[in-house]
Structures are given as C-alpha cells and as structure tokens.
Protein backbone atom coordinates (compact mmCIF):
# COMPACT_ATOMS: atom_id res chain seq x y z
CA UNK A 1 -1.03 -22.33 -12.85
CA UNK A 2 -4.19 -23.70 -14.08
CA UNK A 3 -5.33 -22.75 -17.85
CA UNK A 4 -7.84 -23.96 -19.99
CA UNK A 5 -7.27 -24.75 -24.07
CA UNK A 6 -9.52 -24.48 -26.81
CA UNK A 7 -8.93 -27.24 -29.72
CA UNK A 8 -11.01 -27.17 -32.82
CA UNK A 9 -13.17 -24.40 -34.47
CA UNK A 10 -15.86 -23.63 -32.02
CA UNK A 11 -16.87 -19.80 -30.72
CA UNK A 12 -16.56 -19.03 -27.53
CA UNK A 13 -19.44 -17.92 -25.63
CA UNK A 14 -20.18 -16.95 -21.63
CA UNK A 15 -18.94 -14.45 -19.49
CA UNK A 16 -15.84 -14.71 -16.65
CA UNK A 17 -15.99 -12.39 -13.57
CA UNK A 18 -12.56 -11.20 -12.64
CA UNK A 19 -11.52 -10.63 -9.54
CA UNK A 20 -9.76 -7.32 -8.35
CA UNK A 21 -6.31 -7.69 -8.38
CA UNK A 22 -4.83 -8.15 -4.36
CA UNK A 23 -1.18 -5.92 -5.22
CA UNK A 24 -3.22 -3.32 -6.64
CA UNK A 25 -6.22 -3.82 -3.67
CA UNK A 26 -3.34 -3.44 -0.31
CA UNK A 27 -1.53 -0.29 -1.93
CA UNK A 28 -5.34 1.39 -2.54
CA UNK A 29 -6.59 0.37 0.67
CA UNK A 30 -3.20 2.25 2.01
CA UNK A 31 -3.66 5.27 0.06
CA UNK A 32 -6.98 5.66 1.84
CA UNK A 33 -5.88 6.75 4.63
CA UNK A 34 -4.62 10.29 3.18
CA UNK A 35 -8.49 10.92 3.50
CA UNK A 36 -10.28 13.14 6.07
CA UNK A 37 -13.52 11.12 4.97
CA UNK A 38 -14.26 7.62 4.61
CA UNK A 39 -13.05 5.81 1.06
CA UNK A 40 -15.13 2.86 -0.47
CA UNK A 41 -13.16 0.54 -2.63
CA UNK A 42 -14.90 -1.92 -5.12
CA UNK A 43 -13.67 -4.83 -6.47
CA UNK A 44 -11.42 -5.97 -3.15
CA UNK A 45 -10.64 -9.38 -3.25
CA UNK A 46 -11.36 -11.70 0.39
CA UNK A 47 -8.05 -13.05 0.93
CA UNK A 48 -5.94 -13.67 3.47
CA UNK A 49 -3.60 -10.72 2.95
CA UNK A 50 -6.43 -7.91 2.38
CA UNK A 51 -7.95 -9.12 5.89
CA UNK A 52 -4.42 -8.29 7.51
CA UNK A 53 -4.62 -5.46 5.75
CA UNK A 54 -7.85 -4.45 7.34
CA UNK A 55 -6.42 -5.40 10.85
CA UNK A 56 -3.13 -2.88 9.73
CA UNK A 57 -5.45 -0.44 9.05
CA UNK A 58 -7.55 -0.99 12.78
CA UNK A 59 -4.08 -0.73 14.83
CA UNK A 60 -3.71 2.87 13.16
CA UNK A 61 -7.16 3.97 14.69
CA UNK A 62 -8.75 3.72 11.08
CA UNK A 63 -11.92 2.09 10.78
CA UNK A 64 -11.96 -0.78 7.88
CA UNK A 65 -15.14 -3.15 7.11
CA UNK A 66 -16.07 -5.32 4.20
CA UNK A 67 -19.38 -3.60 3.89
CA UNK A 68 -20.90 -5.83 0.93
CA UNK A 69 -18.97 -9.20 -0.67
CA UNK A 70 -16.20 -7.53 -2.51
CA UNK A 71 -16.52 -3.32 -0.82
CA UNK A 72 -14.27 -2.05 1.85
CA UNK A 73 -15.22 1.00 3.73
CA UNK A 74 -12.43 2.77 5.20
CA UNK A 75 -12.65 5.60 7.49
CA UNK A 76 -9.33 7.33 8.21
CA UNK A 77 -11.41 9.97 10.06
CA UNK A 78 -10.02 8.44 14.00
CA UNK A 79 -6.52 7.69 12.82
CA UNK A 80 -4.33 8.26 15.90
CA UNK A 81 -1.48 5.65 15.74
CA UNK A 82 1.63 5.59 13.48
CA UNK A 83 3.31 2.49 14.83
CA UNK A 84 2.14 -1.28 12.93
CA UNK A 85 2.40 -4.12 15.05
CA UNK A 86 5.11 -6.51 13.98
CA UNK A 87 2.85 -9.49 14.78
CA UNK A 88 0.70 -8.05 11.72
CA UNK A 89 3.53 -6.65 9.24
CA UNK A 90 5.50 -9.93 8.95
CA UNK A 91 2.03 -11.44 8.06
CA UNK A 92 2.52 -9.76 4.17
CA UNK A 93 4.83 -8.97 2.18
CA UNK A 94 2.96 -5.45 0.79
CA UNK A 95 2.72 -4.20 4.65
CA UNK A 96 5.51 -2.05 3.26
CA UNK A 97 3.13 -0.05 1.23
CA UNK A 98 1.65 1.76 4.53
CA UNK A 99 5.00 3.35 5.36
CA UNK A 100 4.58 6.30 2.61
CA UNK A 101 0.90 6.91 3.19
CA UNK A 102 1.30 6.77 7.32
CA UNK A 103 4.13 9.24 6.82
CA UNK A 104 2.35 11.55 4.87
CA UNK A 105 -0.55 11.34 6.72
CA UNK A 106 1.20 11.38 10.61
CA UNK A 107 4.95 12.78 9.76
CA UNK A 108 6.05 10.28 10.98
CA UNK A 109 5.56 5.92 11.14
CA UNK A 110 7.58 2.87 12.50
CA UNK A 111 6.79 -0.08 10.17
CA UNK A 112 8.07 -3.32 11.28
CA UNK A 113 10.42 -4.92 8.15
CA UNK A 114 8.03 -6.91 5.43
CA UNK A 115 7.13 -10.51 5.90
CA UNK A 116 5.04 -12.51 3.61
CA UNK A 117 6.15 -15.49 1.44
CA UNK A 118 9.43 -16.54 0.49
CA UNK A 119 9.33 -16.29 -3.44
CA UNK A 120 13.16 -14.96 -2.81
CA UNK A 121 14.36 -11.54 -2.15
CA UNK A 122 12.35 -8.13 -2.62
CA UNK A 123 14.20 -5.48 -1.24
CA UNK A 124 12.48 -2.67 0.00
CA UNK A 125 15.11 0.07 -0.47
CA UNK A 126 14.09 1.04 -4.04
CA UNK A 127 10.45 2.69 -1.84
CA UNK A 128 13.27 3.52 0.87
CA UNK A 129 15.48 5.46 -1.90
CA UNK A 130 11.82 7.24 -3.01
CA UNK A 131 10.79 8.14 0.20
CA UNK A 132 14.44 9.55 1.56
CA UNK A 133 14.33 11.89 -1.91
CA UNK A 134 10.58 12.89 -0.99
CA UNK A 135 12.26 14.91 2.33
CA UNK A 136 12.00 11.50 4.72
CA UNK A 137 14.37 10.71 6.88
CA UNK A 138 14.62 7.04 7.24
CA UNK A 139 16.53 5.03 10.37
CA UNK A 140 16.44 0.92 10.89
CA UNK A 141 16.29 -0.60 14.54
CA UNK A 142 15.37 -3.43 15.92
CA UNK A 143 13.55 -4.61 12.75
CA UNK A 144 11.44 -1.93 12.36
CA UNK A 145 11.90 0.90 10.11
CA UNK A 146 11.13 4.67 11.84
CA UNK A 147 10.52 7.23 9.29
CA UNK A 148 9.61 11.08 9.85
CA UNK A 149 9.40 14.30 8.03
CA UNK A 150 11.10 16.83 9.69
CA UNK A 151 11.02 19.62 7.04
CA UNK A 152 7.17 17.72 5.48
CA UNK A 153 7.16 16.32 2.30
CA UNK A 154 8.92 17.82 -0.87
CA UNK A 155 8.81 17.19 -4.34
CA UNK A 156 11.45 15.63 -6.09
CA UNK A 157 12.62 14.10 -9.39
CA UNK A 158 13.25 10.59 -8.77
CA UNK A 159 15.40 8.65 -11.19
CA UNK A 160 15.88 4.53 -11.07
CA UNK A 161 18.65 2.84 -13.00
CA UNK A 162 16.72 1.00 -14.76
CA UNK A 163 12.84 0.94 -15.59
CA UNK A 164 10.96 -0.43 -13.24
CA UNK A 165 7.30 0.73 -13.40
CA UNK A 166 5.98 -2.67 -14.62
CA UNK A 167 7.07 -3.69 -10.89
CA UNK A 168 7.16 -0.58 -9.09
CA UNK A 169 4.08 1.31 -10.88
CA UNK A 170 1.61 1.26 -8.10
CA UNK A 171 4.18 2.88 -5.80
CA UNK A 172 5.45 5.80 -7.92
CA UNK A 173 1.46 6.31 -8.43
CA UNK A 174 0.91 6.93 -4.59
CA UNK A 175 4.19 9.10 -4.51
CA UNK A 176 3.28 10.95 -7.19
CA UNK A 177 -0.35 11.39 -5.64
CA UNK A 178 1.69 12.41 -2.10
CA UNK A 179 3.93 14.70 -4.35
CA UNK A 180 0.33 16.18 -5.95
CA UNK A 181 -1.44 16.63 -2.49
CA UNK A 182 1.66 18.56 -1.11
CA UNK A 183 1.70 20.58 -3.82
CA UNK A 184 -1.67 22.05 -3.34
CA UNK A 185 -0.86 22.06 0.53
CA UNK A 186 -3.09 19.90 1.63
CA UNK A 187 -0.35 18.22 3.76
C-alpha cells in the first residue's frame, strides 16, 4: 500500500480526486437492472472487474456503455436472459451480487459460483441465507447456483450472528431496496 507522510510544520494545500469505489460500483451497476428505464451511474471506476461487469450485464440482454470517462449507462429495458456465463462469473469475485437483482427482476437466475482472486475464503452463503429468507429457493449443480421465486419475493426479518454490515452493508442495502419495491408491488 503506498502512502505519503508529512514531516515538519507545513499546510497542506491542493486538491486529490477520488475515485469511485469498485465494491460499491459492481453491486450499483447490479441493482440497475430492477429498472424499466435506463440508469446512469457517475463516478464508475475503469477497471478490469467493472468491464466484466459490463459484459455480465450484455449476456442478460441489458445494454451497458461507458458513455463519458467515469459514466455507465445501463439500459435494463431488453433484458431477456437469466443465466451468466461461467466463462464471465469466475472472472470476479462480486459476480455474486447479480444473483438477488436477476431474481427479482426474472424470478428466477443460474449464476455460475464466484471467481475472482484468491485473498482466501468468502463464502457466499451469508447472501444465500438472505435470499432463501426473502421466499428464494436456492439449489447448487454443476457449479452454478439456480435460484427462483416460486411464491415472488417476501419480506422478512433477517438476523446474522454477528454484525456484519461493515462487510455485508451494500448487500442488505439492495435487499432491503428488493424488500421496499415488493412492498409497493412493483415486483
């Protein structure tokens, strides 16, 4: 990690452009497809894993284009698939954070199992466990998880062992969004 330190009494002075942050970036760009109507997202970062992303996003029928240096356009509008192509999925690690969005969107999804790096384990079955008390009924084969809603989505309380929003926060967001939506049956 590369930092920068300050010795002696002298004032700071300038200005730092931060970029937007890529966890935060993949689970937005997912949400998007709830939409009827196309979503433009500021602040996306050009990296690797928001480009698979993109290509995620194109396999599902959605249209998704950088349409200035750091704006995504994404137009859920022609959505017609619900199955991600493993070649893409075990690309990233946050390809998991389609499966709650694609279900609430199509009923139904088949998500091939996360890739990504190898930082060490991240189980997926705390979002599993979320989604399975959310009225989603949740089978693994072959690698790929195949998800549907048989009765639609349902609100839920949803209690963790421990706290976990530092790590899980974006998640619980976009189930609490789905949970919102639902609620004023929209889906």
């Amino acid at each position: 990690m590369e930092k920068y330190v300050i010795e002696g009494n002298k004032k700071l002075k300038g200005r730092v452009r931060l970029s937007g942050a890529k966890n935060s970036a993949l689970k937005i760009m997912a949400a998007a497809i709830l939409g009827n109507s196309p979503s433009v997202i500021e602040d996306i970062p050009r990296i690797k894993d928001v480009e698979v992303m993109m290509e995620v996003l194109k396999t599902l029928g959605v249209k998704a284009e950088f349409i200035d240096k750091n704006i995504v356009k994404i137009d859920p509008s022609s959505i017609s698939n619900y199955n991600t192509p493993y070649e893409l999925i075990r690309k990233m690690r946050a390809s998991i954070t389609i499966l709650g969005p694609l279900i609430a969107k199509m009923g139904k999804a088949r998500v091939a199992l996360p890739g990504g790096c190898n930082i060490g384990t991240r189980p997926i079955d705390l979002h599993l466990k979320g989604l399975s008390k959310l009225g989603v009924k949740i089978s693994q084969e072959s690698g790929c998880i195949e998800a549907t809603t048989p009765n639609g989505l349902v609100g839920n309380y949803i209690s963790m062992d421990f706290p976990i929003f530092a790590i899980n926060g974006p998640n619980i967001v976009i189930e609490a969004l789905i949970f919102l939506i639902n609620s004023y049956g929209v889906l």
